[in-house]
Protein backbone atom coordinates (compact mmCIF):
# COMPACT_ATOMS: atom_id res chain seq x y z
CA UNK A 1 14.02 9.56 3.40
CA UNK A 2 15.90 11.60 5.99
CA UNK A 3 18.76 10.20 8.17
CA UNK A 4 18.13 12.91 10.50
CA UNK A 5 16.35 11.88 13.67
CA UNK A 6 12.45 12.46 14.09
CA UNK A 7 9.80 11.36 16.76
CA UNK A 8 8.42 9.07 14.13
CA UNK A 9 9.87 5.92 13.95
CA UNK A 10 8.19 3.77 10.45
CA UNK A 11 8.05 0.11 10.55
CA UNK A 12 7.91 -1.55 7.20
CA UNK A 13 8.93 -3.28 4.47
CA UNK A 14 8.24 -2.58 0.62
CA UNK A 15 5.18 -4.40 0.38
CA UNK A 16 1.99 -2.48 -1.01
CA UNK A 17 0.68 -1.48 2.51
CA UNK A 18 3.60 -0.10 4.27
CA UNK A 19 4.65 1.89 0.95
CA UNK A 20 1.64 4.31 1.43
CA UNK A 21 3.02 5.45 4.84
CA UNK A 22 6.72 6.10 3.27
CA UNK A 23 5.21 7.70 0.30
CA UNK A 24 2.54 10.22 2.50
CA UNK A 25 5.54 10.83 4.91
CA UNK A 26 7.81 11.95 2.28
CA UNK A 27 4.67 14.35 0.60
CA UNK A 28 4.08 16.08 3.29
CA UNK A 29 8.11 16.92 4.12
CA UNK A 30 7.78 14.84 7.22
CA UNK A 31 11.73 13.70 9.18
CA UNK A 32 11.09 9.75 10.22
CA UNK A 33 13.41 7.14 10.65
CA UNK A 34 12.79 3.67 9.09
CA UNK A 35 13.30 0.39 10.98
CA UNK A 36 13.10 -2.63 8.33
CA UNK A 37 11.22 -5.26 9.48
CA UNK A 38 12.38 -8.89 8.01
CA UNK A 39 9.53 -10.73 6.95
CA UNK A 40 10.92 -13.99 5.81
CA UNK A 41 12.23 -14.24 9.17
CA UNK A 42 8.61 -13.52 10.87
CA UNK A 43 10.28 -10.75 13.11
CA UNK A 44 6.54 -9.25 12.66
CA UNK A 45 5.60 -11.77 14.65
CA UNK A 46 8.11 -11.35 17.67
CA UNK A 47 7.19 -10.21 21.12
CA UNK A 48 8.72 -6.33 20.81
CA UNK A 49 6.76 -5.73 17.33
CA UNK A 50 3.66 -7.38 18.74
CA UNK A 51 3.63 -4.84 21.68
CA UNK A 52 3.51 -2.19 18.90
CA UNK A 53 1.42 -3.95 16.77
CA UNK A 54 -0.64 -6.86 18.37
CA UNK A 55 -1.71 -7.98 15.01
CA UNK A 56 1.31 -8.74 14.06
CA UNK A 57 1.20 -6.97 10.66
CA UNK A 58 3.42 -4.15 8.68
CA UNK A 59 3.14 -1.27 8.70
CA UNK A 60 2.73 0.47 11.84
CA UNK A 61 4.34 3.68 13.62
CA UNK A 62 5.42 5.40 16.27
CA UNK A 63 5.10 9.18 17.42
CA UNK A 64 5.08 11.38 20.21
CA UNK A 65 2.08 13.56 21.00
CA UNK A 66 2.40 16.89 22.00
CA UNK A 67 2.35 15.89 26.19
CA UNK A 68 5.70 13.76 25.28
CA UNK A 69 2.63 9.96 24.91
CA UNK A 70 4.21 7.82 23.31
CA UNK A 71 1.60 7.14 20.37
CA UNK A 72 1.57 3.51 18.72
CA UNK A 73 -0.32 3.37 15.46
CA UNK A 74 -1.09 0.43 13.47
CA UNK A 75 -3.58 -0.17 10.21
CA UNK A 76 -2.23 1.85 7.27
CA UNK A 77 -5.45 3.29 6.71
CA UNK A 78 -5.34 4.58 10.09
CA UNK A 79 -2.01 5.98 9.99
CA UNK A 80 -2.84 7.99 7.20
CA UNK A 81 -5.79 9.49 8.24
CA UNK A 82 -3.29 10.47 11.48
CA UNK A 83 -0.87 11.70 9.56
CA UNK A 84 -3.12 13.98 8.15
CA UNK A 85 -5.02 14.90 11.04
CA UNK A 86 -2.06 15.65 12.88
CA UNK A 87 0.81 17.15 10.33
CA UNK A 88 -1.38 18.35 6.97
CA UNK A 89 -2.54 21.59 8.34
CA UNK A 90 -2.19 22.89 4.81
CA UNK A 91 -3.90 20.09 3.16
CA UNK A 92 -0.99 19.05 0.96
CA UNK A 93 -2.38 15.77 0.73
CA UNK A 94 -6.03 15.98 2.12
CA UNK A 95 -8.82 18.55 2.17
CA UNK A 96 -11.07 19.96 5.14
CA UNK A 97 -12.48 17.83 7.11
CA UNK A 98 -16.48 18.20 6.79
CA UNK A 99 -16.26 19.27 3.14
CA UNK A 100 -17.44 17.47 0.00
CA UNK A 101 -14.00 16.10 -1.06
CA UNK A 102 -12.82 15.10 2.32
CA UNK A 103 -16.01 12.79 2.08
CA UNK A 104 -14.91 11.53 -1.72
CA UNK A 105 -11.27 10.64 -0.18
CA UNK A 106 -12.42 8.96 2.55
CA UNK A 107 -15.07 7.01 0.20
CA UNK A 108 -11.74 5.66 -1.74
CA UNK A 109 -9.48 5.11 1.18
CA UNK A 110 -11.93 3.15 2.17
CA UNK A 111 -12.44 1.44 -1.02
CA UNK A 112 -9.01 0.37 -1.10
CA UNK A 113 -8.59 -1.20 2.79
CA UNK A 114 -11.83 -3.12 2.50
CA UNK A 115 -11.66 -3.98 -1.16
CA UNK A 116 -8.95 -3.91 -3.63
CA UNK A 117 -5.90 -4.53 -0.97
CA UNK A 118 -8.15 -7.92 0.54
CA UNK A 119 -9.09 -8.78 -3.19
CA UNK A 120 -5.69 -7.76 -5.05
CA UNK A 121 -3.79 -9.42 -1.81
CA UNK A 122 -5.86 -12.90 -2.69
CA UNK A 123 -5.56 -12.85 -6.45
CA UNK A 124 -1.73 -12.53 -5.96
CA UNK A 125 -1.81 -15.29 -3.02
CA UNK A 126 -3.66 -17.53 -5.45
CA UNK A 127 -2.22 -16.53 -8.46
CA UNK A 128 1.83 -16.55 -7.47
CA UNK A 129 2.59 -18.38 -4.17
CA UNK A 130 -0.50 -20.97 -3.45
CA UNK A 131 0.14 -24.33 -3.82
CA UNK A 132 -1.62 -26.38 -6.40
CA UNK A 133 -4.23 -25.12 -8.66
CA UNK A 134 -6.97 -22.87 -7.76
CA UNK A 135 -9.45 -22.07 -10.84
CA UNK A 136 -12.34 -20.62 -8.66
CA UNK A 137 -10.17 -18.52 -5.99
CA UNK A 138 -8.21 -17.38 -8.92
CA UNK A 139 -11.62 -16.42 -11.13
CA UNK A 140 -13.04 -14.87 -8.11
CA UNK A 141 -10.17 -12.87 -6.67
CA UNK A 142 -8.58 -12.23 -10.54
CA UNK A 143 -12.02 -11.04 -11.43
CA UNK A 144 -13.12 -8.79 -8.90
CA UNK A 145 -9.67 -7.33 -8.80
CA UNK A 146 -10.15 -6.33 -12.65
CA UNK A 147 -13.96 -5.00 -11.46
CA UNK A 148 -12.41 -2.61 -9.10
CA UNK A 149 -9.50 -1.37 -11.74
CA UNK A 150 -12.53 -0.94 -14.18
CA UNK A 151 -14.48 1.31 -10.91
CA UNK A 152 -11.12 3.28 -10.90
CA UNK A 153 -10.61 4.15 -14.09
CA UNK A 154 -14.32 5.20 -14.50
CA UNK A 155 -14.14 7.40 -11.98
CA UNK A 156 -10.38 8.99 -12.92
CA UNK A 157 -12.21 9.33 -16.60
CA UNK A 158 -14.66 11.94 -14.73
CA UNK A 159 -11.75 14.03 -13.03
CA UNK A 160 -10.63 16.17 -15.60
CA UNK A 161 -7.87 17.13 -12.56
CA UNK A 162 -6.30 13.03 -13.19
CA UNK A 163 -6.86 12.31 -9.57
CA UNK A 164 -9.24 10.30 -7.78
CA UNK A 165 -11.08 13.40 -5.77
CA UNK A 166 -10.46 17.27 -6.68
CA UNK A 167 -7.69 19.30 -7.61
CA UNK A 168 -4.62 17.56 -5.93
CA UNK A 169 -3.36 14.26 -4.39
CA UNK A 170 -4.85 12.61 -1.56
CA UNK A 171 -4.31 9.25 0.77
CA UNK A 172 -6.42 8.19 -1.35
CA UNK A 173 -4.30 8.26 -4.62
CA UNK A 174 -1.36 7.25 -1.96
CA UNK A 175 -3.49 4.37 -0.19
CA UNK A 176 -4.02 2.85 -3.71
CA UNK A 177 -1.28 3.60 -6.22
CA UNK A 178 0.95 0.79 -4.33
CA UNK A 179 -1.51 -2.13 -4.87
CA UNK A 180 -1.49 -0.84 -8.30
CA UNK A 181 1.66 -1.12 -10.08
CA UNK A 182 1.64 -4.74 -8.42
CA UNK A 183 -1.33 -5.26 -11.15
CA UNK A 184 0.61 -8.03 -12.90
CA UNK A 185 1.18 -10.09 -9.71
CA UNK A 186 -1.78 -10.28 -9.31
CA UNK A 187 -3.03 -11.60 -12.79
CA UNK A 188 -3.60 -9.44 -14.43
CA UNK A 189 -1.19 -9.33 -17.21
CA UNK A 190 -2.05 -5.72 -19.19
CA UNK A 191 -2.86 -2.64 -17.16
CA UNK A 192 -3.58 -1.16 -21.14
CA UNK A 193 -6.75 -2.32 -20.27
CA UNK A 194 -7.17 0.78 -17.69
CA UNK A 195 -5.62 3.34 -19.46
CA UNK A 196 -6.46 5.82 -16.94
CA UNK A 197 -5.25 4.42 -14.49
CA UNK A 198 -2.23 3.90 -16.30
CA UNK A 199 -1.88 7.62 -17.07
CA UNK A 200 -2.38 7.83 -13.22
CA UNK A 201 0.17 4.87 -11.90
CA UNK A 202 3.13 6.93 -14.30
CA UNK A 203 2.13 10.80 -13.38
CA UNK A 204 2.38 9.78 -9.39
CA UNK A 205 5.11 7.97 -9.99
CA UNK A 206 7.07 11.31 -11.60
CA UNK A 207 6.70 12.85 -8.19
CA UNK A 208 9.45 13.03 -6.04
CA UNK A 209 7.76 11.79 -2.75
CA UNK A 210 6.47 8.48 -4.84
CA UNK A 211 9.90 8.46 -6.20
CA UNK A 212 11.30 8.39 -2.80
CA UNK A 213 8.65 6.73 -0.83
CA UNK A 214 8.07 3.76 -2.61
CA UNK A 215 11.90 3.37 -2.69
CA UNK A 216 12.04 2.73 1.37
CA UNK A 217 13.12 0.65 3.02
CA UNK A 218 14.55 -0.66 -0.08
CA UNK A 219 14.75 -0.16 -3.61
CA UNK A 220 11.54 -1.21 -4.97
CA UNK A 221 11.00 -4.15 -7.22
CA UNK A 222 7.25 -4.46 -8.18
CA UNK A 223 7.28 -2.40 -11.29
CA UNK A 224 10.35 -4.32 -12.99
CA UNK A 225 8.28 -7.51 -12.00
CA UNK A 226 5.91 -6.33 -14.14
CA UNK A 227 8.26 -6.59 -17.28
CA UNK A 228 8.73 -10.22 -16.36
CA UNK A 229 7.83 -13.14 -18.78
CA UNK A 230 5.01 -14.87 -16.86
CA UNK A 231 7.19 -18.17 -15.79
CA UNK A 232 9.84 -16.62 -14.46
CA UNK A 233 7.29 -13.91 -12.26
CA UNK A 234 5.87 -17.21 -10.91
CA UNK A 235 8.89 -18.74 -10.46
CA UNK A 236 9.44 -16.15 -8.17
CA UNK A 237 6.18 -16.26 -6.47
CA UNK A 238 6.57 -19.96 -5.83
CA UNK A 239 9.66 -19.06 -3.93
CA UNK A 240 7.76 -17.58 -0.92
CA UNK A 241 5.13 -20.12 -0.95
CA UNK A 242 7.60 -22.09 1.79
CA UNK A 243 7.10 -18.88 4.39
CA UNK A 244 3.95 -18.25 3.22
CA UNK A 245 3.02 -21.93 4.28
CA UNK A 246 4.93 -21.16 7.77
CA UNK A 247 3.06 -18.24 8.72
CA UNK A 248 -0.15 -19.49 7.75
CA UNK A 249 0.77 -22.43 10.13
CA UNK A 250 1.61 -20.51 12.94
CA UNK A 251 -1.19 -18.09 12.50
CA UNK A 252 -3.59 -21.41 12.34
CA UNK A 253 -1.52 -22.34 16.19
């Protein structure tokens, strides 16, 4: 992450979502500065991050387009695909627009906003920070969380490349390898089970934009969670059910 100043300003913390966004903008070489937002303290929810963001959700960003606009952007699917729309002329992590693989990424980016973040993000909800038990929610979400690692590692199995679509990295890989080393807050306890998308997870994770991306805006924690007897990860989880139970109040308001 570069100190230096840059015309986009990232808003995040090191949640699954707002990881992709430090992780493409260190891949493609990209100068941004990083303003932490405190979510235990609902800041997301304040009046100046709602006028960047009006859904009140990390992450979003902030650029200047070529006439000096300020640009607000919002959704990290979104901000990817502007990202590389606007600053991957070479394709570093995309391909032409029109072509067959530009298609296949977009397929998976999509895959992952509409399906495994809202069905990983409820297994975890249900599995680590919801009060009382839950057997359905946590067979449904658990479940189809484990169906879509199973889709994945299909479809890495049929890449001899070891990414999701061509020769090289995507948004794609980048939209989805953060939801993915969360795998055992969400339930389920052995990613052996996928062992291509285990190979995956650890080759990304060798590269030095994931090794600097998914270390802003703080040093990241998910993966040693993962090591975790299972009390003590829930212990943990239980922790934030308090804030969890605050926002959900206010959002109900």
């Amino acid at each position: 992450m570069s100190t230096e100043k840059h015309n986009i300003t990232l808003y995040c913390e090191g949640t699954p979502n707002p990881l992709k966004i430090s992780i493409a903008l260190e891949e493609l070489g990209l100068k941004y500065n990083v303003r932490p937002i405190k979510l235990f303290a609902h800041e997301q929810k304040e009046q100046w991050y709602l006028d960047i963001n009006p859904n009140g959700r990390i992450p979003a960003i902030v650029d200047t387009d070529e006439n000096g606009q300020q640009l607000k952007i919002w959704e990290s699917g979104a901000i990817l695909q502007y990202l590389v729309d606007r600053y991957d002329g070479d394709h570093k992590i995309s391909y032409p627009r029109g072509t067959k693989e530009y298609w296949e990424m977009t397929n998976w980016l999509f895959w992952q906003v509409s399906g495994l973040g809202p069905m990983q993000g409820q297994a975890n909800h249900f599995e680590m920070s919801a009060l009382g038990d839950h057997p359905y929610a946590l067979k449904r979400y658990v479940n189809e969380t484990r169906r879509l690692y199973r889709t994945m590692d299909k479809a890495l199995a049929k890449n001899p490349s070891g990414y999701l679509v061509g020769d090289h990295l995507t948004i794609a890989d980048i939209a989805i390898w953060p939801w993915t080393i969360a795998y055992k807050y969400s339930g389920l306890s052995q990613i052996d089970e996928f062992p291509r998308v285990k190979e995956w997870m650890y080759r990304l994770l060798a590269r030095p934009g994931f090794e600097k991306g998914h270390n802003v805006p703080n040093p990241h924690i998910y993966l040693q969670l993962n090591d975790l007897p299972d009390e003590e990860l829930k212990k943990i989880g239980r922790e934030r059910s308090g804030w969890v139970q605050v926002a959900m109040k206010r959002d109900a308001e």
